[in-house]
N, C-alpha and C. Protein backbone atom coordinates (compact mmCIF):
# COMPACT_ATOMS: atom_id res chain seq x y z
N UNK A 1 -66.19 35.20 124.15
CA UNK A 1 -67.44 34.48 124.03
C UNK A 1 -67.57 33.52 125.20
N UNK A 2 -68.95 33.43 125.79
CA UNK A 2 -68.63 32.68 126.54
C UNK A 2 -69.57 31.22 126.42
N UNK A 3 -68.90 30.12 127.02
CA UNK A 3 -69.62 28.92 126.89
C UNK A 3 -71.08 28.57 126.72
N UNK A 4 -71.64 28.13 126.24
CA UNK A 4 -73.04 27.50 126.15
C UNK A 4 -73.44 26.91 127.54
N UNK A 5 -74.60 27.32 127.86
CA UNK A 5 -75.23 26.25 129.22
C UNK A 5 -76.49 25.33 128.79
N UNK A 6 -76.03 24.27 129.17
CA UNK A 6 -77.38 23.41 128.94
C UNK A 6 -78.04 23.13 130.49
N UNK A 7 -79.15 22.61 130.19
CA UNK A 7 -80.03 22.56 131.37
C UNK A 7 -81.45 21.10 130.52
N UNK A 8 -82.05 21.01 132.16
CA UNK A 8 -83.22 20.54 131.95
C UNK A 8 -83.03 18.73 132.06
N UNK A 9 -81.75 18.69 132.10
CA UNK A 9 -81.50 17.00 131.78
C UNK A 9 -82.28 16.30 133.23
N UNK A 10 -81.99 15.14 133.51
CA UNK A 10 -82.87 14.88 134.51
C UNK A 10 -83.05 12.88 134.61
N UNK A 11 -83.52 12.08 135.65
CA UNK A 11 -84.41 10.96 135.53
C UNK A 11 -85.58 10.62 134.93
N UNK A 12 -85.64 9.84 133.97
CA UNK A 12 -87.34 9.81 133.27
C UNK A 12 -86.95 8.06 132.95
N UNK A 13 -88.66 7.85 133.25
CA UNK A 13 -88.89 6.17 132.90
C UNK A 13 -88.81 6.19 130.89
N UNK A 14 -88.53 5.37 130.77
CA UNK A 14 -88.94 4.76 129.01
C UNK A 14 -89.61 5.24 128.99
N UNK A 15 -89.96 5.77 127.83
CA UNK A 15 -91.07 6.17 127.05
C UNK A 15 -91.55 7.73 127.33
N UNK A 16 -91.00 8.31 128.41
CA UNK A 16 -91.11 9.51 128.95
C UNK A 16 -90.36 10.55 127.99
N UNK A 17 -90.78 12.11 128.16
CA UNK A 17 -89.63 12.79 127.79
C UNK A 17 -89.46 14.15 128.50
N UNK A 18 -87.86 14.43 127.96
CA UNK A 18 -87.62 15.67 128.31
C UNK A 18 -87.67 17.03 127.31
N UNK A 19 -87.06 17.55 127.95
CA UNK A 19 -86.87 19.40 126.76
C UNK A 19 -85.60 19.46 127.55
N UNK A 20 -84.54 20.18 126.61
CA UNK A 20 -82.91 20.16 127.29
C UNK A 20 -82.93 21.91 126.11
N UNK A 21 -82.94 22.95 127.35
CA UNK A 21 -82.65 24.00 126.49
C UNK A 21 -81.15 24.25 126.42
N UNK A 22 -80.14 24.88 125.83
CA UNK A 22 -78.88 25.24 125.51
C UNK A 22 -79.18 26.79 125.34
N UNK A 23 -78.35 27.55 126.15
CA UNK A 23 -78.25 29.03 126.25
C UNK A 23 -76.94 29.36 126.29
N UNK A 24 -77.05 30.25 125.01
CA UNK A 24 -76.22 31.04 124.85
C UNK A 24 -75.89 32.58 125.04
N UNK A 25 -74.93 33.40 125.20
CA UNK A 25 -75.05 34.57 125.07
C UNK A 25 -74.26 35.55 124.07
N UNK A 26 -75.14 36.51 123.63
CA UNK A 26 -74.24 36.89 122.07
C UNK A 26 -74.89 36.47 121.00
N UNK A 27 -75.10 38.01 120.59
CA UNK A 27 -75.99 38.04 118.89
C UNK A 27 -74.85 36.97 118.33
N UNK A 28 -73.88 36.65 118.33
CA UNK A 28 -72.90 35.96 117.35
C UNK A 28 -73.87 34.47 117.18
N UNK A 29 -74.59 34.27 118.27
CA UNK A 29 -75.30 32.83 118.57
C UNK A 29 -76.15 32.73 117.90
N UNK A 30 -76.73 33.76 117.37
CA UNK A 30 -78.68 33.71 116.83
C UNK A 30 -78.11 33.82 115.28
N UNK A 31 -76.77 33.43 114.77
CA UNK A 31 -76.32 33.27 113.12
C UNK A 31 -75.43 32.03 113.45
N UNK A 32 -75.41 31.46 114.35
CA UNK A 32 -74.12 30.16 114.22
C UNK A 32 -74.56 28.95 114.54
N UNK A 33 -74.53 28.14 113.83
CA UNK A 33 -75.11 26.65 114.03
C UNK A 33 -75.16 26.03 115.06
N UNK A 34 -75.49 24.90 115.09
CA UNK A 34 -75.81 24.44 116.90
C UNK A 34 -75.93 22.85 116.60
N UNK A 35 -75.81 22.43 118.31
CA UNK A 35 -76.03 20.97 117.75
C UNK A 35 -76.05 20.45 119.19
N UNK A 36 -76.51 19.10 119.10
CA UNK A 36 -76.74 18.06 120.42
C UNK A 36 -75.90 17.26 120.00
N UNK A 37 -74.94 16.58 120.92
CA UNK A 37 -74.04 15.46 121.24
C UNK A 37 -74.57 14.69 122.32
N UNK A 38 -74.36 13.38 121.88
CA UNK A 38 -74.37 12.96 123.77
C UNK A 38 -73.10 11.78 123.74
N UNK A 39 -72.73 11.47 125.10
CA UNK A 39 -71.60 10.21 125.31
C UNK A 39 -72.21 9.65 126.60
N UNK A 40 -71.94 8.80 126.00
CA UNK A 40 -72.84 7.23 126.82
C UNK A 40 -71.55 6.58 127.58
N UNK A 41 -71.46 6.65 128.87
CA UNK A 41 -70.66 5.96 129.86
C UNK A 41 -69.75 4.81 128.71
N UNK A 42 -68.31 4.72 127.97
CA UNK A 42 -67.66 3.88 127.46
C UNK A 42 -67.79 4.14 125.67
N UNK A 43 -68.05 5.14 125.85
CA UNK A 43 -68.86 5.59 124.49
C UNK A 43 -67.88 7.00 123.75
N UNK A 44 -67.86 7.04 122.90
CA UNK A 44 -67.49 8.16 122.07
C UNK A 44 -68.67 9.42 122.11
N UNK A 45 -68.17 10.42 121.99
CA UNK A 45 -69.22 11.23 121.50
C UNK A 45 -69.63 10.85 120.26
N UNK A 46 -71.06 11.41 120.02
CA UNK A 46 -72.16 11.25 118.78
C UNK A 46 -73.04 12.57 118.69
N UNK A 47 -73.15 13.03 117.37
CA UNK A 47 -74.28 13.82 117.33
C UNK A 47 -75.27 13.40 117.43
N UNK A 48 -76.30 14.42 118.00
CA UNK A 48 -77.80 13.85 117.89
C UNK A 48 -78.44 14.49 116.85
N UNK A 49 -78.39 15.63 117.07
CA UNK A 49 -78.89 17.10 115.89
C UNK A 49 -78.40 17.83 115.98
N UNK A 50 -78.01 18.85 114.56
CA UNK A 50 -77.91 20.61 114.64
C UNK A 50 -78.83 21.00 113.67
N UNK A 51 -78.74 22.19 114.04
CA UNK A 51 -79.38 23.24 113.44
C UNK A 51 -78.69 24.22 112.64
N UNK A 52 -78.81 24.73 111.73
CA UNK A 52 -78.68 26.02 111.18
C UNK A 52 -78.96 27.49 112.31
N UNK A 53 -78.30 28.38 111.45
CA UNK A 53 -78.73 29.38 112.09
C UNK A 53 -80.08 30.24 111.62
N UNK A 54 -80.52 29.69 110.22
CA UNK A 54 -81.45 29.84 109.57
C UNK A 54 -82.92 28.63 109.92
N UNK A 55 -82.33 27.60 110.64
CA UNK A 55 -83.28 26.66 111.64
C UNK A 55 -83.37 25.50 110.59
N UNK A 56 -82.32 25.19 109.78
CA UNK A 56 -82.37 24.04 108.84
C UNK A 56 -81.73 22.77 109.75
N UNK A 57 -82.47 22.03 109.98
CA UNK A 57 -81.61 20.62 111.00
C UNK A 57 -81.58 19.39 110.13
N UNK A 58 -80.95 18.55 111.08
CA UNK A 58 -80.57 17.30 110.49
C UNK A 58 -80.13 16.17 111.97
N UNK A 59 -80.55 14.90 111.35
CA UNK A 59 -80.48 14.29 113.00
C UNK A 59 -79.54 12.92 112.89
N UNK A 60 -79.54 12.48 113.33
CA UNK A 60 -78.81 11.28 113.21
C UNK A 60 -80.09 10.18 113.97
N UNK A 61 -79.88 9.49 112.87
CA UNK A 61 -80.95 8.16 112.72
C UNK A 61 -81.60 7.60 113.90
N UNK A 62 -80.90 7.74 114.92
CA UNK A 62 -81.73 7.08 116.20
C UNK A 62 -82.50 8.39 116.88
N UNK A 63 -82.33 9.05 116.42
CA UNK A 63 -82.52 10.43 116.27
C UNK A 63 -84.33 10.92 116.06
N UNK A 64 -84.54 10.50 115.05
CA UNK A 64 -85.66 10.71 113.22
C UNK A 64 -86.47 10.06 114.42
N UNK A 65 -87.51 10.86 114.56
CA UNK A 65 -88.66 10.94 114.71
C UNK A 65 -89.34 10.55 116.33
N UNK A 66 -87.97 11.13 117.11
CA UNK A 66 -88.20 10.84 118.38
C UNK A 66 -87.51 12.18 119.27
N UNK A 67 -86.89 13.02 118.33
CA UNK A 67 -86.09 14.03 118.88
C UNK A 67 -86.16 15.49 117.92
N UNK A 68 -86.73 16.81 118.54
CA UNK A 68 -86.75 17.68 117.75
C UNK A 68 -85.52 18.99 118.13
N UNK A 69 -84.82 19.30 117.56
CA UNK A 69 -84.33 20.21 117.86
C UNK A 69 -84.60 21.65 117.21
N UNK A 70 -84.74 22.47 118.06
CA UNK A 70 -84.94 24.06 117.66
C UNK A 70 -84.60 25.58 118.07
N UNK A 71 -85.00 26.47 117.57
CA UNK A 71 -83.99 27.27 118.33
C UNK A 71 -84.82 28.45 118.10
N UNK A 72 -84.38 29.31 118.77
CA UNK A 72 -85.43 30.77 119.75
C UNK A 72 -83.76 31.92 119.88
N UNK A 73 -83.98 32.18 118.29
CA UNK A 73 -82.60 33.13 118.38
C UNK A 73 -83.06 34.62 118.95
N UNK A 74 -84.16 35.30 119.38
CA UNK A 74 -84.28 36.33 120.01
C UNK A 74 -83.71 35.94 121.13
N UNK A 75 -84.07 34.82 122.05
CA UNK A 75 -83.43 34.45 123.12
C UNK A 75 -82.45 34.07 123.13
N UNK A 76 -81.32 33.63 121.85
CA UNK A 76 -80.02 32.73 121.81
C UNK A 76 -80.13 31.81 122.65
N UNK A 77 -81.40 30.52 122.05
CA UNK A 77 -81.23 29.54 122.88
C UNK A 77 -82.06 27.93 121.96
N UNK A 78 -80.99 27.08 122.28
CA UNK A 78 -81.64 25.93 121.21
C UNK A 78 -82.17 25.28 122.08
N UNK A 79 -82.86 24.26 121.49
CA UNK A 79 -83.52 23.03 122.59
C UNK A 79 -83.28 21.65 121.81
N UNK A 80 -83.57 21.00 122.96
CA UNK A 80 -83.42 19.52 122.11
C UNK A 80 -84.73 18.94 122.66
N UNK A 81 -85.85 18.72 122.19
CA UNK A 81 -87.03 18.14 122.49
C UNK A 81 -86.94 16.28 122.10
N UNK A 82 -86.75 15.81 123.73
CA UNK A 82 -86.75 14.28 123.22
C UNK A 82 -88.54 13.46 123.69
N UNK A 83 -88.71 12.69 122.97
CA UNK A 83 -89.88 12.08 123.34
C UNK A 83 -89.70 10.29 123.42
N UNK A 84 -90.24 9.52 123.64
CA UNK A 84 -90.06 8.22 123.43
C UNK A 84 -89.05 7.92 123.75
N UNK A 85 -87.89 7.88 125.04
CA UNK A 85 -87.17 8.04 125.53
C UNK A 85 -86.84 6.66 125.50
N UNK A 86 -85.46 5.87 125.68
CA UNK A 86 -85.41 4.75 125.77
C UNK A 86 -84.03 4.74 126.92
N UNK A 87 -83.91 3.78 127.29
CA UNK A 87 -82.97 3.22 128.62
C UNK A 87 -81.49 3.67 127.04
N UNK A 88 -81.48 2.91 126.08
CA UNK A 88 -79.86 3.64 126.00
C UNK A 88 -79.39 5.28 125.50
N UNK A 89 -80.95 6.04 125.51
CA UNK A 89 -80.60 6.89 125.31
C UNK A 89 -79.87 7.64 126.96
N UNK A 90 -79.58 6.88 127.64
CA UNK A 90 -78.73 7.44 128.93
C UNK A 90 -77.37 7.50 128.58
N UNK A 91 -77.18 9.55 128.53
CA UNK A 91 -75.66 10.17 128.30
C UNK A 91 -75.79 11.51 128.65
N UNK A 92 -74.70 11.89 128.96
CA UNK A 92 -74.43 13.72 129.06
C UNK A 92 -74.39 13.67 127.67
N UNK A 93 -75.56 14.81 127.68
CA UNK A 93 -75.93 15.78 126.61
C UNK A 93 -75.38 16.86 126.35
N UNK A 94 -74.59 17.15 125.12
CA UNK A 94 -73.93 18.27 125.21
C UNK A 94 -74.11 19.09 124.49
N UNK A 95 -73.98 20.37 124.29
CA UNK A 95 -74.63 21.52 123.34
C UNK A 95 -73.15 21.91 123.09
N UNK A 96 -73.41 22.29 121.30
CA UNK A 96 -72.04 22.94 120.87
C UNK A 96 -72.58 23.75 120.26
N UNK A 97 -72.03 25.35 120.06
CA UNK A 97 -71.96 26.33 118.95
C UNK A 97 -71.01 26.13 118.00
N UNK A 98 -71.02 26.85 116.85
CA UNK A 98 -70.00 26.53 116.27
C UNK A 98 -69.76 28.05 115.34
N UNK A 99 -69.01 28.90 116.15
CA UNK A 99 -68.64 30.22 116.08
C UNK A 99 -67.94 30.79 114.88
N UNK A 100 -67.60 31.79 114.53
CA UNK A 100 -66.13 32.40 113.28
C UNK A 100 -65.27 32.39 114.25
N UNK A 101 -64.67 32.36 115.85
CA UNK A 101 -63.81 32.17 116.94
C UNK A 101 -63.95 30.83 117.00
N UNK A 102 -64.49 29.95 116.53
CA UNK A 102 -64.83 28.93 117.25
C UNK A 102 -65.24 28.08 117.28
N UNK A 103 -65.48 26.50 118.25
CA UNK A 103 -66.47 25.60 118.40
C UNK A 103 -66.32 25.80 120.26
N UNK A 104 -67.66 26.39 120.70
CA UNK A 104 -67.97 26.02 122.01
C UNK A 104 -68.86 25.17 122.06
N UNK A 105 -67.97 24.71 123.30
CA UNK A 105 -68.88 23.23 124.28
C UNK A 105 -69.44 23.93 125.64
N UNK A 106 -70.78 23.41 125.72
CA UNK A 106 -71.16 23.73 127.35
C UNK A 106 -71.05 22.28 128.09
N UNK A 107 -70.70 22.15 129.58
CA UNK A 107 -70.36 21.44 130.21
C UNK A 107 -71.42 19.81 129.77
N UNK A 108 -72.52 19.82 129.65
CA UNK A 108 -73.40 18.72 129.69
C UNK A 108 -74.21 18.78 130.65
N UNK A 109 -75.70 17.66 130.54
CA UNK A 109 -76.42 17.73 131.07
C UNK A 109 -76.94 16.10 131.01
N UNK A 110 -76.94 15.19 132.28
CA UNK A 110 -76.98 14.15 132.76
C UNK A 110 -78.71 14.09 132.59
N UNK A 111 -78.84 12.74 131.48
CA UNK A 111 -79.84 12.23 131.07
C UNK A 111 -79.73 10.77 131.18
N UNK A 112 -81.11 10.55 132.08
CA UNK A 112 -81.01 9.09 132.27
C UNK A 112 -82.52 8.30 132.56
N UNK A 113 -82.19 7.48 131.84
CA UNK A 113 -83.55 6.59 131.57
C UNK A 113 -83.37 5.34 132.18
N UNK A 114 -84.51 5.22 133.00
CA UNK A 114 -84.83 4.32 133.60
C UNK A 114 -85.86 2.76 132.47
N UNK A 115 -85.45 1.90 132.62
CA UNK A 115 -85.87 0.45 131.98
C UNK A 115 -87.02 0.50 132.53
């Protein structure tokens, strides 16, 4: 199996947003849960959201109502739709599957908000 790629991360002022797709490859992907992490320079990792493979999500509170995550299993590929962006949401974003082999990580994707 091979790793997850994320993409799309980028510079954006407050209040701006991005789309961060996660691609995978392998029908195994379009039945295995998914999820956004990010780690903030001094920071632990944190979830942001996963998904089901059936598209049931759940977010973590700073999360609710500023961040959608979803997923496009013909394509084996999730997204993390952020809006209302804020200066501490600046972290590599990371996409995990979470396999019957497995939990893959894709490398991250450098998100950063400008004050």
């Amino acid at each position: 199996q091979v790793q997850p790629v994320e993409s799309g991360g980028g510079l954006v002022q407050a209040g701006g947003s991005l789309s961060l797709p996660c691609a995978a490859s392998g029908r195994i992907f379009r039945i295995s849960p998914m999820g956004w992490y990010r780690q903030a320079p001094g920071k632990r990792r944190e979830l942001v959201a996963r998904i089901t493979g059936r598209g049931t999500s759940n977010y973590a509170d700073f999360a609710k109502g500023r961040f959608t995550i979803s997923r496009h299993n013909a394509k084996n590929t999730a997204y993390l739709q952020m809006n209302s962006l804020k200066f501490e949401d600046t972290a590599v974003y990371y996409c995990r599957a979470v396999t019957p082999g497995g939990d893959l990580w894709g490398q991250g994707t450098q998100v950063t908000v400008s004050s």
